[in-house]
Structure formats: structure tokens, C-alpha cells
N, C-alpha and C. Protein backbone atom coordinates (compact mmCIF):
# COMPACT_ATOMS: atom_id res chain seq x y z
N UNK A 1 89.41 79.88 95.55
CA UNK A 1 90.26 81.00 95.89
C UNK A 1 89.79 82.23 95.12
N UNK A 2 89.64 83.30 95.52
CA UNK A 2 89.34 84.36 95.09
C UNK A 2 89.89 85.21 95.75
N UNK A 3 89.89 87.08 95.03
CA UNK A 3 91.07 87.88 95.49
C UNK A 3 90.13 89.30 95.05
N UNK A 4 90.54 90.38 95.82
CA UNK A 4 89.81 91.26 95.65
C UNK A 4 90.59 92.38 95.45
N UNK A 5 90.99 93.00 93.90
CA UNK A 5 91.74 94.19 93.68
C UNK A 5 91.15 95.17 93.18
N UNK A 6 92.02 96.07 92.96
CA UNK A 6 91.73 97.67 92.86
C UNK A 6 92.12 97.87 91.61
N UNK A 7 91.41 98.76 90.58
CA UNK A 7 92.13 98.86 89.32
C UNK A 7 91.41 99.63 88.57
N UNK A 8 91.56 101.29 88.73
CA UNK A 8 90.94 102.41 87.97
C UNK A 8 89.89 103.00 88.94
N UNK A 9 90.92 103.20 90.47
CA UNK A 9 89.75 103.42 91.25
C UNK A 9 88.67 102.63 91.71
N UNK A 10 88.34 101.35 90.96
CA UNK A 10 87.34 100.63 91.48
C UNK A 10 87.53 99.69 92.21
N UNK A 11 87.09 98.38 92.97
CA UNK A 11 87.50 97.24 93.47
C UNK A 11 86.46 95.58 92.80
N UNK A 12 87.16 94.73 92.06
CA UNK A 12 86.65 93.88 91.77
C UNK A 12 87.45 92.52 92.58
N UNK A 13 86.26 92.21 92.46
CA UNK A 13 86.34 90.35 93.22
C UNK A 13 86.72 89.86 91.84
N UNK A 14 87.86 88.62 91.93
CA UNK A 14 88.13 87.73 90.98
C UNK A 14 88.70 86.47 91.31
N UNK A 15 88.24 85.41 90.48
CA UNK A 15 88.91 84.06 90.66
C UNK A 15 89.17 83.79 89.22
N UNK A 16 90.82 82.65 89.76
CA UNK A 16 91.05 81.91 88.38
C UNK A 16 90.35 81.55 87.39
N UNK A 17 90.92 82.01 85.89
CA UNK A 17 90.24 81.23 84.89
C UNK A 17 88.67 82.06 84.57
N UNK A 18 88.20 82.98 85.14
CA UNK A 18 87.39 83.97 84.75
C UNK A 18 87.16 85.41 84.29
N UNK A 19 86.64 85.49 83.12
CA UNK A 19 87.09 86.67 82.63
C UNK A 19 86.31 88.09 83.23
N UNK A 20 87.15 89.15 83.39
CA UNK A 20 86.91 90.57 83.92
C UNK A 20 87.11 91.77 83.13
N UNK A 21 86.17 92.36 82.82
CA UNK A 21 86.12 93.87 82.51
C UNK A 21 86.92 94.47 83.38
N UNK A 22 88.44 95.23 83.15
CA UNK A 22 88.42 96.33 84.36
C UNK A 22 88.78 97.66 83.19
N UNK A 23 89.19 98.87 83.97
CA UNK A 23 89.30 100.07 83.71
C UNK A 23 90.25 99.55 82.47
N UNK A 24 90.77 100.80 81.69
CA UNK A 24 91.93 100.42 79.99
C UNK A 24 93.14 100.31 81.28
N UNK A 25 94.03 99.12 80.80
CA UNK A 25 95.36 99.11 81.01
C UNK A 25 95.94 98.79 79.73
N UNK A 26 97.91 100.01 79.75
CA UNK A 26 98.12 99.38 78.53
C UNK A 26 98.49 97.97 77.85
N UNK A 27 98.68 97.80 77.10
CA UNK A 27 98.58 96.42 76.08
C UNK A 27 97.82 95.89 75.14
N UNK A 28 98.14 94.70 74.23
CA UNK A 28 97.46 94.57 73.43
C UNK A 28 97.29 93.46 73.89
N UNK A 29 96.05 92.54 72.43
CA UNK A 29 95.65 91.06 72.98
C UNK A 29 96.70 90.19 73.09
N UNK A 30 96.57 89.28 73.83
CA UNK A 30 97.59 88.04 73.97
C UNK A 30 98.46 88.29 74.93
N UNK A 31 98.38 89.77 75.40
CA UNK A 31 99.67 90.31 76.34
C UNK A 31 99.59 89.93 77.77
N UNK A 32 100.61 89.40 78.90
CA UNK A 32 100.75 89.32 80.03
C UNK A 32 100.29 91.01 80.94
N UNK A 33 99.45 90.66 82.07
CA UNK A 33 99.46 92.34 83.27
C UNK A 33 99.39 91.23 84.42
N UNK A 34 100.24 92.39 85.05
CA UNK A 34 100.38 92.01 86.69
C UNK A 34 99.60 93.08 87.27
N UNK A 35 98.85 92.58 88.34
CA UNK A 35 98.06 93.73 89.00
C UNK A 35 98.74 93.35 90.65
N UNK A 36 99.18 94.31 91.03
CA UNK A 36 99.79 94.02 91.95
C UNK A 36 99.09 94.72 93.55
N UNK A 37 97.85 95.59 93.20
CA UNK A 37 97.46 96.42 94.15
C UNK A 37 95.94 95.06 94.48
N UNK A 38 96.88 94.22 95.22
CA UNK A 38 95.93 93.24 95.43
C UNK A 38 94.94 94.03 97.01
N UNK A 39 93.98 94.12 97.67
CA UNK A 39 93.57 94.23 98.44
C UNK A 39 92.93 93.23 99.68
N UNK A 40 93.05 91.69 99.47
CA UNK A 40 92.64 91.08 99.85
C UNK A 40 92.40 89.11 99.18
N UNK A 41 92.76 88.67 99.56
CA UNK A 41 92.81 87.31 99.39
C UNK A 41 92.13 86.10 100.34
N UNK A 42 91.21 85.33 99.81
CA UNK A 42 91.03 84.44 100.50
C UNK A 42 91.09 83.25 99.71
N UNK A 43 92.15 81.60 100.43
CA UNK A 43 91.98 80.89 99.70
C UNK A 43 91.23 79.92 100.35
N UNK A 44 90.25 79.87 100.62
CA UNK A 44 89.40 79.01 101.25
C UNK A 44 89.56 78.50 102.77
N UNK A 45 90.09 78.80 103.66
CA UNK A 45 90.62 78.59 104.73
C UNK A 45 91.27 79.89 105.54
N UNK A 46 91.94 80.97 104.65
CA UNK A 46 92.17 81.78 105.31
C UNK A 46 91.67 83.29 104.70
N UNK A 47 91.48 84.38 105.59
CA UNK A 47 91.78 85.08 104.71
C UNK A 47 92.45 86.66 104.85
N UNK A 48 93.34 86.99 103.80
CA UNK A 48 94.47 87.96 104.12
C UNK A 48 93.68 89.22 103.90
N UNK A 49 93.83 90.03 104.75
CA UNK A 49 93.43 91.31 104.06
C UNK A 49 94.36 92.43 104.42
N UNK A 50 94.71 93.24 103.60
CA UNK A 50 95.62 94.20 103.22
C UNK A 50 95.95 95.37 103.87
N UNK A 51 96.74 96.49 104.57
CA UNK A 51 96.92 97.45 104.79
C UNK A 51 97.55 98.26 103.93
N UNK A 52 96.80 99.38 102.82
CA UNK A 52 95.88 98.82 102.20
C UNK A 52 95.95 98.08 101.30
N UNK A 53 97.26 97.44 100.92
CA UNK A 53 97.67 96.62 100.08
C UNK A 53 98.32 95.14 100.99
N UNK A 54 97.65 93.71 100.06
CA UNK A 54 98.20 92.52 100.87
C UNK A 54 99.85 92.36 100.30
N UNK A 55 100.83 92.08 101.18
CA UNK A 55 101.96 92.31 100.46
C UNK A 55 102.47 90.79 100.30
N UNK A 56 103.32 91.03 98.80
CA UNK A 56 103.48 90.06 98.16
C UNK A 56 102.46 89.12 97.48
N UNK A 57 101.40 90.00 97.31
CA UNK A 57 100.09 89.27 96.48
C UNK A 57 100.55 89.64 95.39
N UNK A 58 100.14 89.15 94.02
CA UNK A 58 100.43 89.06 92.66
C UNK A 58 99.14 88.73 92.00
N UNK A 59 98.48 89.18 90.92
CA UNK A 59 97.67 88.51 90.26
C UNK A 59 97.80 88.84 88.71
N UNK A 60 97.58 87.62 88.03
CA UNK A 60 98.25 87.95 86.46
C UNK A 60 97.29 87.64 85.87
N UNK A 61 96.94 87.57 84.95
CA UNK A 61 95.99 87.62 83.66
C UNK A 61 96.49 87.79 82.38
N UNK A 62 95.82 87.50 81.73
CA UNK A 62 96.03 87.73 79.61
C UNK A 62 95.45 88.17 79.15
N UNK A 63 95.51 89.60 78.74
CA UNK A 63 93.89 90.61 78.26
C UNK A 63 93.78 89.70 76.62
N UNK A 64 92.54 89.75 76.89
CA UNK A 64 91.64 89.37 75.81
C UNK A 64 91.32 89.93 74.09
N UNK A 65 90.65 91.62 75.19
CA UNK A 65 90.22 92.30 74.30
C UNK A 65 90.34 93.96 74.89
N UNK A 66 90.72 94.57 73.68
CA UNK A 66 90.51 96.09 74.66
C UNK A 66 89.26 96.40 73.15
N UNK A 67 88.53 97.52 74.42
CA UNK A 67 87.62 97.93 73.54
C UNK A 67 87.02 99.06 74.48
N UNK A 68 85.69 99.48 73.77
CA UNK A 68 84.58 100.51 74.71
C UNK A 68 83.28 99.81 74.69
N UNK A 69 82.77 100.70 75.84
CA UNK A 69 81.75 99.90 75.96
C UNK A 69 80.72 101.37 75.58
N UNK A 70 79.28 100.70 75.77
CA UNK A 70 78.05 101.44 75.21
C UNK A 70 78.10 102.64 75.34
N UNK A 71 77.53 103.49 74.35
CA UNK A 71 77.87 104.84 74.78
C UNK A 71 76.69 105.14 75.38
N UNK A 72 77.06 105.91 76.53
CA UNK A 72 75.92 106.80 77.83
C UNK A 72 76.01 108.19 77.26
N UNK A 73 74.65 108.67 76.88
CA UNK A 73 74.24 109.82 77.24
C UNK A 73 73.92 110.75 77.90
N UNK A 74 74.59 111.90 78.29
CA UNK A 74 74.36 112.79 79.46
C UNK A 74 74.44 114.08 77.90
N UNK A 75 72.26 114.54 79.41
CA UNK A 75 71.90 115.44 78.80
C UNK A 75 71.73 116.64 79.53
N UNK A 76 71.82 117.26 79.72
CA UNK A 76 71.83 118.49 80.84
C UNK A 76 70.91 119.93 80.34
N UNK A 77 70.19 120.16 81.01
CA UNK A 77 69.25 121.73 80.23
C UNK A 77 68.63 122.38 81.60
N UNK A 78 68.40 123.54 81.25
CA UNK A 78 68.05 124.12 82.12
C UNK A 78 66.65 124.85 81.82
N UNK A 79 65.38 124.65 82.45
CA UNK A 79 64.43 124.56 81.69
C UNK A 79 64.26 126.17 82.24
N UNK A 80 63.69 126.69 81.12
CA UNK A 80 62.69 128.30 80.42
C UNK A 80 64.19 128.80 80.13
N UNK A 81 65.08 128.60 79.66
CA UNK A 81 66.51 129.40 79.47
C UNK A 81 67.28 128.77 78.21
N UNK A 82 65.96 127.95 77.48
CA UNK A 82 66.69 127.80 76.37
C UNK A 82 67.96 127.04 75.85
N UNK A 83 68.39 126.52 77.30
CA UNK A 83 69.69 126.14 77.22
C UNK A 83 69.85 124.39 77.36
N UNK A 84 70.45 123.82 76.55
CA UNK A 84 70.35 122.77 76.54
C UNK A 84 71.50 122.15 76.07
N UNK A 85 72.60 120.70 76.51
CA UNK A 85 73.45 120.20 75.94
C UNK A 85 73.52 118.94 76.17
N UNK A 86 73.70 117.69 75.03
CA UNK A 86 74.06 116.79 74.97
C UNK A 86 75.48 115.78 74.53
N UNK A 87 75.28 115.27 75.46
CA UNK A 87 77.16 114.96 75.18
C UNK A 87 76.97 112.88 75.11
N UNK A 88 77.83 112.42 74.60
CA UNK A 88 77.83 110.99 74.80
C UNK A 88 79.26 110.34 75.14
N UNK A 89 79.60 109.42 75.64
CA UNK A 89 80.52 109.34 76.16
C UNK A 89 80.82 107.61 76.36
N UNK A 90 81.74 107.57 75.57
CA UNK A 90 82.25 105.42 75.86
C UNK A 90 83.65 105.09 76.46
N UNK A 91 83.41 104.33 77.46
CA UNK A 91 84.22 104.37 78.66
C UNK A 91 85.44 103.10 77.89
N UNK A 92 86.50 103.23 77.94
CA UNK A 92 87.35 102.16 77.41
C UNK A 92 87.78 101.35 78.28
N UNK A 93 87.84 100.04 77.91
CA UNK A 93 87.80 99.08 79.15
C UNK A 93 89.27 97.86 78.22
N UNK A 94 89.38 97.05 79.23
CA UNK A 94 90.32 95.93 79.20
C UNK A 94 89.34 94.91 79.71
N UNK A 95 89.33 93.55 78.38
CA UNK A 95 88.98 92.52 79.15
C UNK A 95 90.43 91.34 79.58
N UNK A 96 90.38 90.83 80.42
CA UNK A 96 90.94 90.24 80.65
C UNK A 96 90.33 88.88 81.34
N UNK A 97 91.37 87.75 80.90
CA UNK A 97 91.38 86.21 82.07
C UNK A 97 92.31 86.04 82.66
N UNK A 98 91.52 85.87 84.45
CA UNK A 98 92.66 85.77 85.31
C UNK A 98 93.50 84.56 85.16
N UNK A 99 94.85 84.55 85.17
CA UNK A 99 95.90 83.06 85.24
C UNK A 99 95.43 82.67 86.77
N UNK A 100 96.09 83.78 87.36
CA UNK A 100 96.91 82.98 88.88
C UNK A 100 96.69 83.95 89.45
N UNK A 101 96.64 83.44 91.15
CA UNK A 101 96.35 84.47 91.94
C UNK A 101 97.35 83.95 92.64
N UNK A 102 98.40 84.41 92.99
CA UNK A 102 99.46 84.20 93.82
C UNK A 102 99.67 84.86 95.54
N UNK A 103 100.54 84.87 96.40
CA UNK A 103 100.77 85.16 97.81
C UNK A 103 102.17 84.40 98.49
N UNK A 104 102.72 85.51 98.87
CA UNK A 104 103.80 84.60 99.21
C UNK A 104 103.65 83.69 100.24
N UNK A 105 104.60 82.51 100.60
CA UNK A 105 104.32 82.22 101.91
C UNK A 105 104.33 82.10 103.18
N UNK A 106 104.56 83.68 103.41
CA UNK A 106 105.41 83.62 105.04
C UNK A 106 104.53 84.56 105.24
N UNK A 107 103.03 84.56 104.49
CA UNK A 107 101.99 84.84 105.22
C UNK A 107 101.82 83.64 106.60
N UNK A 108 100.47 84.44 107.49
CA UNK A 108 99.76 83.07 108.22
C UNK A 108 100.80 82.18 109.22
N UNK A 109 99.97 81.56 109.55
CA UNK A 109 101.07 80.78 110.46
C UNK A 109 99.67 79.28 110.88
């Protein structure tokens, strides 16, 4: 079973019991998140997909770790003008492990 949500603008594929980088959500370690902007579900046999959200999908997890990741450099200049700037920049992320991927059941038929 795997499930495909949205979370900081982006869309990641996830299954139970595997851990995911997504965008910072708040909380600390050990803490319960519900991500509820599920987009799509398949549990091996069927599969739901969302307008643009699947309703009554649920997916929970236990963040791990919050942290940043590597810092990227962006350098920008404009050449014979002397002008030049460098900036660096570390994106803060949430790791998390998915619990459960849930759906109600009066999906399907």
C-alpha cells in the first residue's frame, strides 16, 4: 500500500514504516502529524485518486528529527560591472516515519 501526498507544495509517494524528508512541520521529536491532504491511494488492488484531495484519507507518522539540510549556494554577478553577490541558504526539513495510511470505507464498491 502506498499513498501519494502533498506537503510544502511538493508531492511525495509513501508507504508504511518508511522514513520521509518532507517540508518543516510544527513539532518536536517523538510527536504525532496527521497529513491529511492525501492525493491519492493505492492499496494494491485499487486505486483512489483525489479531486484534488482523496476524502477521508488520513496518514500519520512520528517525526523523527527536525533539522536543515546542506547549505546551497547561490551566486549571482553580472560580468564587466563589478557586481557580484553570494548568498547561502539551508532549507529546514521534518523527518518523519510513516504509521498508517488510512481511508475510509465507503470508498469503492
Amino acid at each position: 500500500m502506498y499513498a501519494i501526498i502533498e506537503s510544502g507544495g511538493k508531492q511525495y509517494r509513501i508507504m508504511e514504516g518508511v522514513k520521509v524528508r518532507i517540508e518543516k512541520v510544527p513539532g518536536s521529536a517523538d510527536d504525532q502529524v496527521s497529513l491529511g491532504e492525501v492525493l491519492a491511494v493505492n492499496d494494491g488492488e485499487r486505486m483512489l485518486v483525489g479531486n484534488p484531495y482523496v476524502a477521508g484519507a488520513l496518514v500519520t507518522g512520528k517525526i523523527v528529527a527536525q533539522g536543515r539540510a546542506r547549505k546551497v549556494i547561490v551566486f549571482k554577478y553580472k560580468r564587466r560591472k563589478d557586481s557580484k553577490k553570494k548568498k547561502g541558504h539551508r532549507q529546514a526539513y521534518t523527518e518523519l516515519v510513516i504509521e498508517k495510511i488510512e481511508v475510509e470505507a465507503t470508498h469503492g464498491a
